[in-house]
PDB file of N, CA and C in Angstrom:
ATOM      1  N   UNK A   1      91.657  82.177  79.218  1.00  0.00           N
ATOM      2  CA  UNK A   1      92.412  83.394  79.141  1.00  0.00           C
ATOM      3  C   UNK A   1      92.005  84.378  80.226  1.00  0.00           C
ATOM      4  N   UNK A   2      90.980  84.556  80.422  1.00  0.00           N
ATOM      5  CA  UNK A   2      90.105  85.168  81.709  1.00  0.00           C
ATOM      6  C   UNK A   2      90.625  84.680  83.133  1.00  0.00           C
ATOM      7  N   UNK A   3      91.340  83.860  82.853  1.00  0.00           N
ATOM      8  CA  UNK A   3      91.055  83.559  84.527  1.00  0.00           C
ATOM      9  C   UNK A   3      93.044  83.398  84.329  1.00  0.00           C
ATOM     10  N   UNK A   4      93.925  83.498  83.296  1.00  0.00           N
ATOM     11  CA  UNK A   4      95.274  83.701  83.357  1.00  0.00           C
ATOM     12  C   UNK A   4      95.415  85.411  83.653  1.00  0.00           C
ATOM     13  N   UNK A   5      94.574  86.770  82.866  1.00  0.00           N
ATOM     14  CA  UNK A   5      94.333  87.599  83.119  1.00  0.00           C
ATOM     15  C   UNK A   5      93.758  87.996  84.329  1.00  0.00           C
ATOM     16  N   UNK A   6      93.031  87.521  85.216  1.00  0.00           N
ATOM     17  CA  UNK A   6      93.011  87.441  86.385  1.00  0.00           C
ATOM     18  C   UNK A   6      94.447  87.534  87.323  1.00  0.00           C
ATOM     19  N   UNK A   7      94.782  86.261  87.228  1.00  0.00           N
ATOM     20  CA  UNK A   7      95.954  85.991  87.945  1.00  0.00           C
ATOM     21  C   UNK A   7      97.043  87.211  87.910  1.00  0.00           C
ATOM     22  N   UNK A   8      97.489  87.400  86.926  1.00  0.00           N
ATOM     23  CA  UNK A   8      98.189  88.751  86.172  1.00  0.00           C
ATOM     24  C   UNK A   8      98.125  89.637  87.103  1.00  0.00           C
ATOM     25  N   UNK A   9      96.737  90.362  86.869  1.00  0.00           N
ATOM     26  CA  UNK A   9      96.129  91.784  87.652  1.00  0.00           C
ATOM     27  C   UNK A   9      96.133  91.265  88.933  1.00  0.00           C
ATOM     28  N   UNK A  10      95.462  90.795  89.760  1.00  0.00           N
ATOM     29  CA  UNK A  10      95.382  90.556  90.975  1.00  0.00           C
ATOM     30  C   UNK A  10      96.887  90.261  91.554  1.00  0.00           C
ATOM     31  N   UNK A  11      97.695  90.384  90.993  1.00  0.00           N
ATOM     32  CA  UNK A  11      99.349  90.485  92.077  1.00  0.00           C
ATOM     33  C   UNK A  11     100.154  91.584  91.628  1.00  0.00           C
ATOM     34  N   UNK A  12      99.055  92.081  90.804  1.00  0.00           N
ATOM     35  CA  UNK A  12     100.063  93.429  90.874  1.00  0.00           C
ATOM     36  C   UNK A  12     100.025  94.496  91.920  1.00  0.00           C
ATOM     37  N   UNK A  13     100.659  94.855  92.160  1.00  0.00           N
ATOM     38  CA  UNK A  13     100.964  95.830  93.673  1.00  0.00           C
ATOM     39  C   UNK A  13     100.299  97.017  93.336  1.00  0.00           C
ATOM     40  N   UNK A  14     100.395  97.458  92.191  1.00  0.00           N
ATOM     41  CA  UNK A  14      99.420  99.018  91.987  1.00  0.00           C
ATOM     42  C   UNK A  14      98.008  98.680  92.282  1.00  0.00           C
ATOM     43  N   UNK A  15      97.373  99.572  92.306  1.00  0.00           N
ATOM     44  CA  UNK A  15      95.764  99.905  92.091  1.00  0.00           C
ATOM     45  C   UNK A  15      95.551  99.429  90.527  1.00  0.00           C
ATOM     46  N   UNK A  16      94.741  98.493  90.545  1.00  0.00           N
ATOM     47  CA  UNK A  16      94.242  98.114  89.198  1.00  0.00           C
ATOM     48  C   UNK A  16      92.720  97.811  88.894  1.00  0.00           C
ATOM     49  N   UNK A  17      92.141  98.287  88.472  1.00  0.00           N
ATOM     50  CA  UNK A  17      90.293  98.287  89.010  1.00  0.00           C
ATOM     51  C   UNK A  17      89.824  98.892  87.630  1.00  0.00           C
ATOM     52  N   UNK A  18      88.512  98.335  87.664  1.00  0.00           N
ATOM     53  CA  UNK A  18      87.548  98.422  86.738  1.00  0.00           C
ATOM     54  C   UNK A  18      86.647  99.870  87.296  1.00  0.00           C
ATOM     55  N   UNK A  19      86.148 101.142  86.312  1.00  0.00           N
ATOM     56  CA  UNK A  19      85.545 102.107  86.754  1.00  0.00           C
ATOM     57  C   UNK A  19      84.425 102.368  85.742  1.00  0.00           C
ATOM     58  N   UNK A  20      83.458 102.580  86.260  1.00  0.00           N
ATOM     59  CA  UNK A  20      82.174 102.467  85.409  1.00  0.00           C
ATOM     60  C   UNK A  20      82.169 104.166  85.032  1.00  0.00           C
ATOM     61  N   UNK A  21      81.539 104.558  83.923  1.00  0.00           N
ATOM     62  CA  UNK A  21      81.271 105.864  83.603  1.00  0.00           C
ATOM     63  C   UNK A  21      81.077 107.044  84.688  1.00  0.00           C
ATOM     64  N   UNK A  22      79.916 106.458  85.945  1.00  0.00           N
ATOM     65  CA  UNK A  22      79.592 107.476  87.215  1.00  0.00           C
ATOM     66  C   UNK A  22      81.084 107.348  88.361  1.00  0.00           C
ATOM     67  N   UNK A  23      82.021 106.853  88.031  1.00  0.00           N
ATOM     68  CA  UNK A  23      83.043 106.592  89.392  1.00  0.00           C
ATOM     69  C   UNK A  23      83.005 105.820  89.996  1.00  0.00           C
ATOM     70  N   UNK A  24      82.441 104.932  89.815  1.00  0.00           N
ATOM     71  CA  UNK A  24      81.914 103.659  90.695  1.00  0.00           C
ATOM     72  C   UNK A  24      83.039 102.409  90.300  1.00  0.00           C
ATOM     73  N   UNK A  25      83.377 102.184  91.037  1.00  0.00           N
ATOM     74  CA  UNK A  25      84.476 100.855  91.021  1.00  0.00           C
ATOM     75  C   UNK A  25      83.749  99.438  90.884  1.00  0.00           C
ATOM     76  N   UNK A  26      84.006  98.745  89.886  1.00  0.00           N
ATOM     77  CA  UNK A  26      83.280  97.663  89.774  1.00  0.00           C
ATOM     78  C   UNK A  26      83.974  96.308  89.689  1.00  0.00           C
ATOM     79  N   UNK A  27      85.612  96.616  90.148  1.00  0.00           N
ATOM     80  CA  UNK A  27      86.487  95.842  90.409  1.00  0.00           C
ATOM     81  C   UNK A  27      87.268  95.997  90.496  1.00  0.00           C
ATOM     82  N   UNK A  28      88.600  95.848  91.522  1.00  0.00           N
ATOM     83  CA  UNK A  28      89.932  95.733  92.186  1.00  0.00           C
ATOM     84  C   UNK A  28      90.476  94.511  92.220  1.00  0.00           C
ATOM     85  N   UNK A  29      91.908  94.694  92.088  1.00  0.00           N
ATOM     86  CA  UNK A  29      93.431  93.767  91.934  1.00  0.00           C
ATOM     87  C   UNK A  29      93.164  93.495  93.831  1.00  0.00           C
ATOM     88  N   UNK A  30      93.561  92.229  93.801  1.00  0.00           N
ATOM     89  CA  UNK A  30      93.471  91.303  94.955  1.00  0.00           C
ATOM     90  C   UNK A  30      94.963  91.821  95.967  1.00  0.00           C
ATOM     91  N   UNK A  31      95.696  92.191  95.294  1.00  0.00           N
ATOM     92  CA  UNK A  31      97.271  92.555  95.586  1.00  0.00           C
ATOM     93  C   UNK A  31      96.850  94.010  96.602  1.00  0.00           C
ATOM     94  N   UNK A  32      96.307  95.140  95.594  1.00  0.00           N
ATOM     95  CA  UNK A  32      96.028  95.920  96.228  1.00  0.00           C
ATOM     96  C   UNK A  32      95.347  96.159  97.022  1.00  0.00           C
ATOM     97  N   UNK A  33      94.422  95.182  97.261  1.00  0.00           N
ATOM     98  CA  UNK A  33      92.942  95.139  98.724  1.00  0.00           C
ATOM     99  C   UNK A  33      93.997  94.535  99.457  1.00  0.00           C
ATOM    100  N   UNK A  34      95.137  93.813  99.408  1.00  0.00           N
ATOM    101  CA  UNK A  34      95.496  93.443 100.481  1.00  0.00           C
ATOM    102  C   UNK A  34      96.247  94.362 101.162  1.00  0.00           C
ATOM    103  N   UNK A  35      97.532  94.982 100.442  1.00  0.00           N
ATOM    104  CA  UNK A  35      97.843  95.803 101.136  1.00  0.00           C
ATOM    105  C   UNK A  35      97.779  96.904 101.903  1.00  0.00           C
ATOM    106  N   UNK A  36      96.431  97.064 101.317  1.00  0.00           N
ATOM    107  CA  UNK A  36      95.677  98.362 102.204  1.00  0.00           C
ATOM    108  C   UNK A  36      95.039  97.759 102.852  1.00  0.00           C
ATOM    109  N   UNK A  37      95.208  96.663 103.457  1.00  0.00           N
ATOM    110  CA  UNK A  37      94.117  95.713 104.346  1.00  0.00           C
ATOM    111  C   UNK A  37      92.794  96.011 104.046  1.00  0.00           C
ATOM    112  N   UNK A  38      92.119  96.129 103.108  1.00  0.00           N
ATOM    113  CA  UNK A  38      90.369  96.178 102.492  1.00  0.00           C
ATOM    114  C   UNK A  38      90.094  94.904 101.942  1.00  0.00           C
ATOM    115  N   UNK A  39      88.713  94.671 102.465  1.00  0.00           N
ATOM    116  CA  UNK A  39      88.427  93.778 101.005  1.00  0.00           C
ATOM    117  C   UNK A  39      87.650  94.110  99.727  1.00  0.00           C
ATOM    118  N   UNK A  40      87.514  93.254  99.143  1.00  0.00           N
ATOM    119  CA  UNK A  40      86.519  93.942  97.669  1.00  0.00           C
ATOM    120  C   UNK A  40      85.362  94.230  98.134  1.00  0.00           C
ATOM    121  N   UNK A  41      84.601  93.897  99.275  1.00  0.00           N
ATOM    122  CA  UNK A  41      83.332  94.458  99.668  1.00  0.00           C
ATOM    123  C   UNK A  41      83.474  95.849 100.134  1.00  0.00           C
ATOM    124  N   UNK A  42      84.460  95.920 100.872  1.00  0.00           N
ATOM    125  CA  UNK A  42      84.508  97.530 100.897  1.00  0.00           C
ATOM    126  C   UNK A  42      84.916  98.374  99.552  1.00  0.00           C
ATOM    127  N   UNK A  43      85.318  98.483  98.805  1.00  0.00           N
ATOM    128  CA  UNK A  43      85.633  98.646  98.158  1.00  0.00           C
ATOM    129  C   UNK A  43      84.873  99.015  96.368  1.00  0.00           C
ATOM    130  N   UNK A  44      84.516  97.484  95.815  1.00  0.00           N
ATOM    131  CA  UNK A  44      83.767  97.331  94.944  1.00  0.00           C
ATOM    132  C   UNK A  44      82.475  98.030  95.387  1.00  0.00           C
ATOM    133  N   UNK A  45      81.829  98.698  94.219  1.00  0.00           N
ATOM    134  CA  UNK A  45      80.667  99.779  94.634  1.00  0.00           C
ATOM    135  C   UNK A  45      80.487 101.219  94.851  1.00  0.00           C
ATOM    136  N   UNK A  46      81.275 101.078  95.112  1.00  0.00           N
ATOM    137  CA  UNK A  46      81.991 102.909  95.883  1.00  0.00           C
ATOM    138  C   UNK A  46      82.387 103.629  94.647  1.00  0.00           C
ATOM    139  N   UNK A  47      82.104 104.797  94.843  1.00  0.00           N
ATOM    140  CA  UNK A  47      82.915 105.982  93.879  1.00  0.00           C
ATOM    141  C   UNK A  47      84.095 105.856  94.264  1.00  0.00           C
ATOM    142  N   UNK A  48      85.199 105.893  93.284  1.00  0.00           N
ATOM    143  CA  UNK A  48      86.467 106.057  93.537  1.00  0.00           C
ATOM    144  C   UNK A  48      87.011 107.500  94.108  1.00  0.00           C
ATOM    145  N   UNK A  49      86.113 108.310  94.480  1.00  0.00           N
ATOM    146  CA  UNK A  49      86.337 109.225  95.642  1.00  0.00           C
ATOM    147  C   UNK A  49      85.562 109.413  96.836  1.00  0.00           C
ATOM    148  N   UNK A  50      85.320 108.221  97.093  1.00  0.00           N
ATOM    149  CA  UNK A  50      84.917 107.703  98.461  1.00  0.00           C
ATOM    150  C   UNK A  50      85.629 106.952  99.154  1.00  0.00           C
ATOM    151  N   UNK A  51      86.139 106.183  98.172  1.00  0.00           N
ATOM    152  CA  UNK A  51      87.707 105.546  98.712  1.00  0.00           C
ATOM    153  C   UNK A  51      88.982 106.683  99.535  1.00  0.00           C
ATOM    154  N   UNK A  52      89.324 106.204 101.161  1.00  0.00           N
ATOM    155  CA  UNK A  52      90.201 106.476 101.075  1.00  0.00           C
ATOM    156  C   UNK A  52      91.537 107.081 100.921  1.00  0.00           C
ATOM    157  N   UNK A  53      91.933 106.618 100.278  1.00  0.00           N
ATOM    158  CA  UNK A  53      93.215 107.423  99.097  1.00  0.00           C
ATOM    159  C   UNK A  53      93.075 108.342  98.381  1.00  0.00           C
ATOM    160  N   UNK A  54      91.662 108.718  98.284  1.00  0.00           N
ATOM    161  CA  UNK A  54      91.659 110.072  97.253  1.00  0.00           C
ATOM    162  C   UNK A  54      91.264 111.062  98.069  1.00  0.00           C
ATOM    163  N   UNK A  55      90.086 110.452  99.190  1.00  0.00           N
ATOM    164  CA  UNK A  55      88.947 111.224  99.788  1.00  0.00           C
ATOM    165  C   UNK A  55      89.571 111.949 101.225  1.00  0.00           C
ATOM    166  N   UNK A  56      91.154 112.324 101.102  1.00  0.00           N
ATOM    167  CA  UNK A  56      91.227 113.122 101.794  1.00  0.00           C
ATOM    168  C   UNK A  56      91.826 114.741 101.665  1.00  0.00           C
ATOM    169  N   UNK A  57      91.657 115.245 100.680  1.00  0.00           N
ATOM    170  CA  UNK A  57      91.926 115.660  99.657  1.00  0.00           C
ATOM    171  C   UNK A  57      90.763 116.721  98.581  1.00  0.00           C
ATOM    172  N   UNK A  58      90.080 117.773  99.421  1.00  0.00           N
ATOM    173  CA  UNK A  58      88.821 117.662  98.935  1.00  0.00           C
ATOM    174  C   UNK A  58      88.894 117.943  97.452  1.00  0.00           C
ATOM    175  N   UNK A  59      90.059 119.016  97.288  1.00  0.00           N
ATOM    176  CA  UNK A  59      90.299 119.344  95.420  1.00  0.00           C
ATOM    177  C   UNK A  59      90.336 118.042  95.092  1.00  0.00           C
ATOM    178  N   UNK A  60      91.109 117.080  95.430  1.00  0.00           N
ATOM    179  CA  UNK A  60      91.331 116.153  94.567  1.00  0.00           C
ATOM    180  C   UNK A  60      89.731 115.567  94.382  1.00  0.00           C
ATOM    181  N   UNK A  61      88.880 115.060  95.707  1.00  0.00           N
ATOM    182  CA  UNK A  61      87.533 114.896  95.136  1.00  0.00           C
ATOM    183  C   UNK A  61      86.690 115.501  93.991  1.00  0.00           C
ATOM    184  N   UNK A  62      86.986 116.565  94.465  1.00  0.00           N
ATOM    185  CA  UNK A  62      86.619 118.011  93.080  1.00  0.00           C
ATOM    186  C   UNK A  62      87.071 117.675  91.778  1.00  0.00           C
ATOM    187  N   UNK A  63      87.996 117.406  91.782  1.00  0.00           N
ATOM    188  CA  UNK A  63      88.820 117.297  90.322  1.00  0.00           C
ATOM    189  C   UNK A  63      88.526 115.319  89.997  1.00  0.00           C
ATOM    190  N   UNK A  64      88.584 114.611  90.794  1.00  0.00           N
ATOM    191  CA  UNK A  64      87.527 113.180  90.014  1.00  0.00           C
ATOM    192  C   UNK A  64      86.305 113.917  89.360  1.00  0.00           C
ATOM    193  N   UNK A  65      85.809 114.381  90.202  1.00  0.00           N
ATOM    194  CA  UNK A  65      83.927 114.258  90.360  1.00  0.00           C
ATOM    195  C   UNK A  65      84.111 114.794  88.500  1.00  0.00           C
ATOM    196  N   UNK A  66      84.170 116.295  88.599  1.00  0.00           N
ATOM    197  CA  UNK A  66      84.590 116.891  87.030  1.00  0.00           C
ATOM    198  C   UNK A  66      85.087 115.828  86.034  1.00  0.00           C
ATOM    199  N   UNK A  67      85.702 115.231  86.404  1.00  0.00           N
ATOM    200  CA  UNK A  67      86.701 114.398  85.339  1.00  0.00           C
ATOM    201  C   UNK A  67      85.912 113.297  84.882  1.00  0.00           C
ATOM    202  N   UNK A  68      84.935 113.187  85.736  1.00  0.00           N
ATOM    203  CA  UNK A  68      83.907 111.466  84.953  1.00  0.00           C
ATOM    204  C   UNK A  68      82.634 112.353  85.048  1.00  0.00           C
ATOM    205  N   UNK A  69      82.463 113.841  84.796  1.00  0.00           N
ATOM    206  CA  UNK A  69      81.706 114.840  84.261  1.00  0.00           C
ATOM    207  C   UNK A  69      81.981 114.703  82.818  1.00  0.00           C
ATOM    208  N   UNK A  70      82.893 115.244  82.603  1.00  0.00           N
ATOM    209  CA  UNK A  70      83.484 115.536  81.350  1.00  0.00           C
ATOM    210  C   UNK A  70      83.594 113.936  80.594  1.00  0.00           C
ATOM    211  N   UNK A  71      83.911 113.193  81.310  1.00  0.00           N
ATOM    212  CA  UNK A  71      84.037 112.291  80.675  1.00  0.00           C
ATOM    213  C   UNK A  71      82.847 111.588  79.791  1.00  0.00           C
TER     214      UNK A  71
END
């Protein structure tokens, strides 16, 4: 079932990723590293406002960081 759930997530075109309590990404959809040309090494590890797509944007950094505060 793990590895049909795999398949699933990894072609889906959105952002689909695993996020640990501190922001830290501890896994990404294969679909979406591709189209942003990344791979999971860049990627996996990182605060999800170090990534990219968020990190240009400093409120928006502001408003993660708070949000897995609160969380």
């Amino acid at each position: 079932q793990e590895a049909n759930l795999r398949m699933v997530i990894d072609h889906l075109l959105a952002f689909v990723g695993i996020v640990d309590q501190e922001g830290t990404i501890r896994e990404a959809n294969q679909a979406s590293l591709q189209i942003a040309s990344l791979t999971r090494e860049q990627v996996v590890g990182k605060k999800l406002w170090e990534c990219y797509w968020y990190n240009d944007d400093e409120a928006v950094v502001d408003n993660l960081k708070e949000a897995f505060q609160r969380a």
